[in-house]
Structure formats: C-alpha cells, structure tokens
Protein backbone atom coordinates (compact mmCIF):
# COMPACT_ATOMS: atom_id res chain seq x y z
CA UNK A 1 13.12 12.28 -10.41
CA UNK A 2 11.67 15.96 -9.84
CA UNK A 3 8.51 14.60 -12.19
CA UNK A 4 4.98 14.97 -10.98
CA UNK A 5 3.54 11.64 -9.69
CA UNK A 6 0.08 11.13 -10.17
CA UNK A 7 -2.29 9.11 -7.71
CA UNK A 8 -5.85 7.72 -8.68
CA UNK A 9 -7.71 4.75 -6.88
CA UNK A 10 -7.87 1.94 -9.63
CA UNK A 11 -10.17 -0.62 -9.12
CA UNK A 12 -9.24 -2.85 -11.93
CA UNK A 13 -5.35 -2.60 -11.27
CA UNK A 14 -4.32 -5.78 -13.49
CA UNK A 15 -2.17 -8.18 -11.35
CA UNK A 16 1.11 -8.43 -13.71
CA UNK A 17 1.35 -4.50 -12.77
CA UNK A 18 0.87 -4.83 -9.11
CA UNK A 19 3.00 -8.12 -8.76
CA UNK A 20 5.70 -6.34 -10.73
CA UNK A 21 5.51 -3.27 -8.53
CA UNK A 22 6.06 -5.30 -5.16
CA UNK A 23 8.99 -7.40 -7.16
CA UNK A 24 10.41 -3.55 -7.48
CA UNK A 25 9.57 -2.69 -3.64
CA UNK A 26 11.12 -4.81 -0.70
CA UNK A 27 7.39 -6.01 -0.28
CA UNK A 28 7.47 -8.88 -2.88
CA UNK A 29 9.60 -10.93 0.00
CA UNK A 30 6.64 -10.87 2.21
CA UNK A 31 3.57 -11.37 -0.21
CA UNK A 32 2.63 -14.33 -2.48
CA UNK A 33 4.00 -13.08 -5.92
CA UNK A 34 4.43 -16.96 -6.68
CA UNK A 35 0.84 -17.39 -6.19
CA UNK A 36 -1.07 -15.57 -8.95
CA UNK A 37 -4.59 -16.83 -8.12
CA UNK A 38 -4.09 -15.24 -4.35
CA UNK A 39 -2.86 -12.01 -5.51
CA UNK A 40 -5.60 -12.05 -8.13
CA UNK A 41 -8.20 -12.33 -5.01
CA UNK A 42 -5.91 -9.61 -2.83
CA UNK A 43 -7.06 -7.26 -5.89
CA UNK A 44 -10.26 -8.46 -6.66
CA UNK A 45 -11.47 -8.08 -2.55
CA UNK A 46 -9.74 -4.74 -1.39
CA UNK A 47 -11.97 -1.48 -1.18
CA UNK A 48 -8.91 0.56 -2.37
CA UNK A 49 -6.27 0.17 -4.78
CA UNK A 50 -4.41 3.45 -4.79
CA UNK A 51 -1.74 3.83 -7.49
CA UNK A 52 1.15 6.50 -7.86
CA UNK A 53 2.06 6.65 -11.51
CA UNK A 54 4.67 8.77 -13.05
CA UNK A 55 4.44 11.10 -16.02
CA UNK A 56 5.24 7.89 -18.68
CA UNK A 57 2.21 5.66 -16.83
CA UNK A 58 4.90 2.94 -15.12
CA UNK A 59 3.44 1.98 -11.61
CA UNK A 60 5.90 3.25 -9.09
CA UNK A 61 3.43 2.91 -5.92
CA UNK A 62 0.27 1.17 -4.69
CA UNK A 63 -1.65 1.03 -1.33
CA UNK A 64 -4.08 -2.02 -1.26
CA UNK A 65 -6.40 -1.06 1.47
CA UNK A 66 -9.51 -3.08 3.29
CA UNK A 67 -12.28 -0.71 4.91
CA UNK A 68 -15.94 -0.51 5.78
CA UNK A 69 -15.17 3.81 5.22
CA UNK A 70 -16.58 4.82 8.17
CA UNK A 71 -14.74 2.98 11.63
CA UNK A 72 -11.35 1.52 10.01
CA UNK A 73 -9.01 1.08 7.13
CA UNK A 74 -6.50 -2.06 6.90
CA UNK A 75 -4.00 -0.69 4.89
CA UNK A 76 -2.37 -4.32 3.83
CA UNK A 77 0.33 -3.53 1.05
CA UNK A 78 2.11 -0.34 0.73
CA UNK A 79 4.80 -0.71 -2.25
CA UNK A 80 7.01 2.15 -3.49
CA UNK A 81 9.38 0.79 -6.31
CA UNK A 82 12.56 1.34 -4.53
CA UNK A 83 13.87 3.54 -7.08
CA UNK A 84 11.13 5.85 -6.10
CA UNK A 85 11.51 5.46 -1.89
CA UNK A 86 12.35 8.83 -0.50
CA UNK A 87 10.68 11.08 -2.44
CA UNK A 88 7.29 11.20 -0.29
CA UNK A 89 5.76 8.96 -2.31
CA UNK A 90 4.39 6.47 0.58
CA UNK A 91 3.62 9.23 2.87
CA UNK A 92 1.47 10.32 0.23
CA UNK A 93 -0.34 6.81 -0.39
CA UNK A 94 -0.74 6.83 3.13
CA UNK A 95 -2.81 10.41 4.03
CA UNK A 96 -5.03 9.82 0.16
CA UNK A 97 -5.57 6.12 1.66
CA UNK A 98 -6.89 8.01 5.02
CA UNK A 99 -8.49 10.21 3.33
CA UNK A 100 -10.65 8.03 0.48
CA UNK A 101 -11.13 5.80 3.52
CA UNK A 102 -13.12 9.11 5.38
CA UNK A 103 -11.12 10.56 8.59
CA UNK A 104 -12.66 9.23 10.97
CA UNK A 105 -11.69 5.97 10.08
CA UNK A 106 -8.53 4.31 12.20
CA UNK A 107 -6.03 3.69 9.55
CA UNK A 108 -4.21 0.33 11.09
CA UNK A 109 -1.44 -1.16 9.23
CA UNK A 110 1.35 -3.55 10.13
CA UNK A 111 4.87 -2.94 9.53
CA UNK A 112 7.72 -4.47 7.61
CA UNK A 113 10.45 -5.11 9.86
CA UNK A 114 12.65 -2.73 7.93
CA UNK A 115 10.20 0.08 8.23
CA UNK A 116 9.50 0.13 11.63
CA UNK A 117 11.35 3.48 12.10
CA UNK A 118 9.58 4.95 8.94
CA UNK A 119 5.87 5.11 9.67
CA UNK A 120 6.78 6.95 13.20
CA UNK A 121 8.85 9.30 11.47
CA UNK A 122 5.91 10.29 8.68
CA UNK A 123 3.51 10.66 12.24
CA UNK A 124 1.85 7.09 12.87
CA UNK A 125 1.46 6.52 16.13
CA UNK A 126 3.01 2.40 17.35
CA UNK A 127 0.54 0.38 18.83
CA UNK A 128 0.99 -2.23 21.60
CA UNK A 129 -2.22 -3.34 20.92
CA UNK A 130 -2.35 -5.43 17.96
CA UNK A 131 -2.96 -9.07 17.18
CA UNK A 132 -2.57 -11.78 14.40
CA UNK A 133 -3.45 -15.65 13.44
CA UNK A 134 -0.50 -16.09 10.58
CA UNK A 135 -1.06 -17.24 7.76
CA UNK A 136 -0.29 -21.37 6.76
C-alpha cells in the first residue's frame, strides 16, 4: 500500500460512503451507523469533512470536524479503514484538520478507548480537563 493518498475537504461527502468507511474503521461500534437520518445531520452540520482517498477514489479516511476557525476545532470522528491504519494516514487527517481549522485553534477530540495510547504517541497532549452529558 506504498500508493499516494490524497486528502481534500468534501462538503457533500454522501452518507453510504462515510457510514461504510466507519463500518471499515473500529469507529462504526461507537457511532449511529443504524441511524441514517443522524448520520445524515452529523454530515450535513460539521464545518469539515476531510477525506483520504486512494489512487482508485475508495474512501479509506475521514475526519468530521466542528469549529468556529478561529478559538477551537471538535474533531468528532476520525476513521481510517483498518486496512489502511498504520500508514500515517490519521496523523495526517489530524495536522490538515488543524490546519483548515487555522492554528490557533485548540484542536480537542475525545478518544476511543483503544486509541488512547495513539494520539500521545502522534504528539497530542491528554487532558484532565474535559467534560461530557452522554448521549440517550
């Protein structure tokens, strides 16, 4: 899998491909993939949809982002089809998420119990400081 990956913000990524990418990530367990009218609004309200494609066009990646691109960036879903893991392909969703978002913004994003040794080892820094209201 030496191919070039290409990454472009799509704003009208079509839900069949991005509910099929998380089915191919470990990130499908943890979003509503059952629910196609929520993951229709997931698309339809984020700020940035970043996509990694390889050379034949399948979806491989995506980072699904909420920001105001100036204080802070939400990055909500970041999917690599697990296939593709290991190859630098988050990291890389990750710093063009930062960087669409505009540096100064605090990228925040919380972690997949799995991947709690990952984002530390690509240089996010854990924070103590977070809170949530789950969801029903």
């Amino acid at each position: 899998m030496s191919e070039a990956i290409v990454y472009t913000d799509e704003p009208g990524l079509g839900v069949d491909e991005f509910i099929d990418v998380l089915l191919r990530s470990t990130l499908a367990e943890r979003r509503p993939v059952d629910d196609r009218r929520r993951i229709v609004r997931m698309l339809e309200q984020a700020d940035i949809r970043l996509c990694a494609r390889d050379a034949k066009g399948l979806l491989v990646g995506v980072a699904r982002s909420l920001t105001d691109f100036s204080y802070c960036c939400y990055l909500s879903d970041l999917a690599v089809d697990v296939a593709w893991q290991r190859h630098g392909i988050g990291k890389e969703l990750i710093h063009r998420t930062h960087a669409i978002a505009g540096l100064d913004a605090t990228l925040i994003l919380l972690s997949a119990p799995k991947a709690m040794s990952y984002y530390p080892h690509i240089g996010l820094t854990r924070s103590e400081r977070a809170f949530t209201i789950a969801h029903r």
